[in-house]
N, C-alpha and C. Protein backbone atom coordinates (compact mmCIF):
# COMPACT_ATOMS: atom_id res chain seq x y z
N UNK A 1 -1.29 4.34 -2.51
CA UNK A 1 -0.37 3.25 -2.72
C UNK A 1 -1.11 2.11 -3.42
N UNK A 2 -0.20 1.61 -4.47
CA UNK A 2 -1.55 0.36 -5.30
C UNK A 2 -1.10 -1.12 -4.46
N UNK A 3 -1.53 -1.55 -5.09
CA UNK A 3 -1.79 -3.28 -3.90
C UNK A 3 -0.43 -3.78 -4.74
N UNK A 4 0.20 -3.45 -5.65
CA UNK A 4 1.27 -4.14 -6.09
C UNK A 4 2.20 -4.15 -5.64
N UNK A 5 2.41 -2.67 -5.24
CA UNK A 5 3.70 -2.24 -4.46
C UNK A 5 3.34 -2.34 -2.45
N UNK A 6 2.18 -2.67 -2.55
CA UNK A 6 2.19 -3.10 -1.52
C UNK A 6 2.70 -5.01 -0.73
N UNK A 7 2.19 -5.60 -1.88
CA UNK A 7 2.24 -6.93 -1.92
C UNK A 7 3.64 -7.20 -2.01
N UNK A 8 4.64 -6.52 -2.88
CA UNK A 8 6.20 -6.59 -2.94
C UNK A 8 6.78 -6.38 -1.49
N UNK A 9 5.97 -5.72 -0.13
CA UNK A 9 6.78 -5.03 0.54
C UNK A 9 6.86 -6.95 1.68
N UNK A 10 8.16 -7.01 2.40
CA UNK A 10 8.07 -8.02 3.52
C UNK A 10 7.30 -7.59 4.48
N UNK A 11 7.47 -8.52 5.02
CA UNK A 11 6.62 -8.09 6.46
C UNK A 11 6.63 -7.15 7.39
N UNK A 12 7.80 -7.24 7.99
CA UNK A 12 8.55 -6.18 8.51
C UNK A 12 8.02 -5.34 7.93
N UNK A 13 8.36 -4.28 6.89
CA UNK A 13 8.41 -3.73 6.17
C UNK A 13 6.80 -3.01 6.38
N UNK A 14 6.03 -3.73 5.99
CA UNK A 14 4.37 -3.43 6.11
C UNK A 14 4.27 -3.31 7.78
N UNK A 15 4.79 -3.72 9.00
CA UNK A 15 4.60 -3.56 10.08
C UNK A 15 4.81 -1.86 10.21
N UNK A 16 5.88 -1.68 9.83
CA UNK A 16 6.77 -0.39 9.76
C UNK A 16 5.63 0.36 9.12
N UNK A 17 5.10 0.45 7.96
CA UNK A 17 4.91 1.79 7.48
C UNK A 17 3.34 1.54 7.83
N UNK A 18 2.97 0.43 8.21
CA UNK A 18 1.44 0.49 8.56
C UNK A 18 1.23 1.69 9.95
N UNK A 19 2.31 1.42 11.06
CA UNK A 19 3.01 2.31 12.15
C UNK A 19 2.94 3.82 11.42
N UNK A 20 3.44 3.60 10.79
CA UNK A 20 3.45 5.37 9.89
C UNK A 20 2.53 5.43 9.45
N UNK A 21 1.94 5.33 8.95
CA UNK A 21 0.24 5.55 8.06
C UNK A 21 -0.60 6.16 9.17
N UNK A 22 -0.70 5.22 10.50
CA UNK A 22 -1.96 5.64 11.84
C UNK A 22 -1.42 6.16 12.01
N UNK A 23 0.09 6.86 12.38
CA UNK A 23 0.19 8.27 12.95
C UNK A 23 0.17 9.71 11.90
N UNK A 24 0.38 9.18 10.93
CA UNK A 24 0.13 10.30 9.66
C UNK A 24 -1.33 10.86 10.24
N UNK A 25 -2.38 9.43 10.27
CA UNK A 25 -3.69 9.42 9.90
C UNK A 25 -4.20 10.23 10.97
N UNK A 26 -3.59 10.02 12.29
CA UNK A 26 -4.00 10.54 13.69
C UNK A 26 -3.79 11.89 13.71
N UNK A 27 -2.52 12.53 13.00
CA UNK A 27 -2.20 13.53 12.99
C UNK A 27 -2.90 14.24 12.03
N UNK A 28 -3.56 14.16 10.85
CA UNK A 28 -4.45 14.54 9.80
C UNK A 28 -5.68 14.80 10.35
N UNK A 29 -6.27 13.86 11.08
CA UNK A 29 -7.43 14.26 11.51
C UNK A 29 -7.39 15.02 12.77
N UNK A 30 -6.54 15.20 13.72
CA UNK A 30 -5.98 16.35 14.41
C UNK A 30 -6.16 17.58 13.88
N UNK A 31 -5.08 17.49 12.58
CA UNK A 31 -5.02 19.44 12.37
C UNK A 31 -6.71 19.30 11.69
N UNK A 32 -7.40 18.48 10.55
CA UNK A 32 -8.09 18.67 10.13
C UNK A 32 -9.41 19.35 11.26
N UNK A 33 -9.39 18.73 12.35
CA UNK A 33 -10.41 19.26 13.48
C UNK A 33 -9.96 21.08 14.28
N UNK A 34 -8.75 21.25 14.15
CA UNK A 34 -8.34 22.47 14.36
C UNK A 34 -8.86 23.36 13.72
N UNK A 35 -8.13 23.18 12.17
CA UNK A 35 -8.49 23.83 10.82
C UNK A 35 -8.18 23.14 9.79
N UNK A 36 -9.56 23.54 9.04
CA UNK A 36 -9.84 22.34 8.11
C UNK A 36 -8.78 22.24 7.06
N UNK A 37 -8.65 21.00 6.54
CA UNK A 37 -8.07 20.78 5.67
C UNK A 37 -8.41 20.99 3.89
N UNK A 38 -7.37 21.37 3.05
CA UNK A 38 -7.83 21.49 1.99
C UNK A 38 -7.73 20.55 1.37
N UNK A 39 -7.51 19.27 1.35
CA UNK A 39 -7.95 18.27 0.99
C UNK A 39 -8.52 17.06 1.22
N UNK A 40 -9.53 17.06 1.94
CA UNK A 40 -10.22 16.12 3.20
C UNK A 40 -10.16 14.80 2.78
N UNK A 41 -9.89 14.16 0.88
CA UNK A 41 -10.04 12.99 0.73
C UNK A 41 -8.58 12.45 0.86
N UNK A 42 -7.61 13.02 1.47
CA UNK A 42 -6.32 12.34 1.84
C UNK A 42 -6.49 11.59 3.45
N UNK A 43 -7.85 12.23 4.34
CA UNK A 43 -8.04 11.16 4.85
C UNK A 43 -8.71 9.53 4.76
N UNK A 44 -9.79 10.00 3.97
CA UNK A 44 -9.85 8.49 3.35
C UNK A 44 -9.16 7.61 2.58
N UNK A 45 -7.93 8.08 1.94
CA UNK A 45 -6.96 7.53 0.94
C UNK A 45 -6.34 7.18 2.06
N UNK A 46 -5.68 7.31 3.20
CA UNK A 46 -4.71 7.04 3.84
C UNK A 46 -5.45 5.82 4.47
N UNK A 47 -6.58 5.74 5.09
CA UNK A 47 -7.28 4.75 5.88
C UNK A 47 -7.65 3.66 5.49
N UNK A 48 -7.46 3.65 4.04
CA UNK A 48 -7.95 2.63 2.55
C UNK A 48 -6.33 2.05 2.37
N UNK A 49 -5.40 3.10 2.41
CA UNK A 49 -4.13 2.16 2.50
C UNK A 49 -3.77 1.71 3.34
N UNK A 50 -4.02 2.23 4.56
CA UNK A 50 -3.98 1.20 6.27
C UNK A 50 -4.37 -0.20 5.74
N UNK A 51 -5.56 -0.18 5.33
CA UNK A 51 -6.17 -1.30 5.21
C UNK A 51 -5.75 -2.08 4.35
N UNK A 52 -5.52 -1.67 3.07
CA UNK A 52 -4.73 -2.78 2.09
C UNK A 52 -3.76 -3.21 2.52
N UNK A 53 -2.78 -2.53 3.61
CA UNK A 53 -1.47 -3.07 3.76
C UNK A 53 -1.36 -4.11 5.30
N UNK A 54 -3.11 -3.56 6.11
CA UNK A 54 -2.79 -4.74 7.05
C UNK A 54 -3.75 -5.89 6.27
N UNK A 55 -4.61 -5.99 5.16
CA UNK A 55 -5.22 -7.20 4.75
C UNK A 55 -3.90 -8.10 3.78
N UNK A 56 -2.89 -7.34 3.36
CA UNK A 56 -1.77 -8.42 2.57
C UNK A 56 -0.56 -8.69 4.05
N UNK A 57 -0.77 -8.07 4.99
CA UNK A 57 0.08 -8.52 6.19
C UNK A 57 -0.43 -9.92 6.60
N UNK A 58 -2.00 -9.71 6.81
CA UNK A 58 -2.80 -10.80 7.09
C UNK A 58 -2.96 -12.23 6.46
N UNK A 59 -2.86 -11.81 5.17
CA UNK A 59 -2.19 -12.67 4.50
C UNK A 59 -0.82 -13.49 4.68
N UNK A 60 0.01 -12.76 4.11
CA UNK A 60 1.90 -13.46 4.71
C UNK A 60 1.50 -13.90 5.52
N UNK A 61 0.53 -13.50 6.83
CA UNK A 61 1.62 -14.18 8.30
C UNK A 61 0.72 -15.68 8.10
N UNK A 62 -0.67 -15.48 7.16
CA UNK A 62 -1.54 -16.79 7.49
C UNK A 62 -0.92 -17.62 6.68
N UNK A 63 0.05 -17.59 5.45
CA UNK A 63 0.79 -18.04 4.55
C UNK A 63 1.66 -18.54 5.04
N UNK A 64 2.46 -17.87 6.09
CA UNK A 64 3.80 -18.20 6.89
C UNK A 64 3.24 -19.27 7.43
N UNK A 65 2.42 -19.41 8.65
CA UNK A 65 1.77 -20.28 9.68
C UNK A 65 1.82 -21.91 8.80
């Protein structure tokens, strides 16, 4: 996900899919520990967008305040 279309999203919005991302992420590294995954860098892509989307959350709400 790029930081543009992240930055467009409200708040809400980033609460919500940040919620979806850690359980994607939880669940990825689950099966990945079962049996491996064939593409192991979709866990670091996902954990890199966790993060972009709670550092522009962090933002708004310090913006809001």
């Amino acid at each position: 996900m790029k930081i543009a279309e992240v930055r467009e999203m409200s708040v809400a919005d980033l609460r919500d899919r940040i919620e979806v991302e850690k359980n994607n992420l939880d669940t990825m590294k689950f099966n990945h520990a079962v049996s491996p995954l064939e593409d192991t860098s979709k866990i670091a892509k996902t954990r890199r967008d966790i993060a972009r989307m709670m550092t522009v959350l962090a933002e708004k709400e310090s913006k809001q305040n």
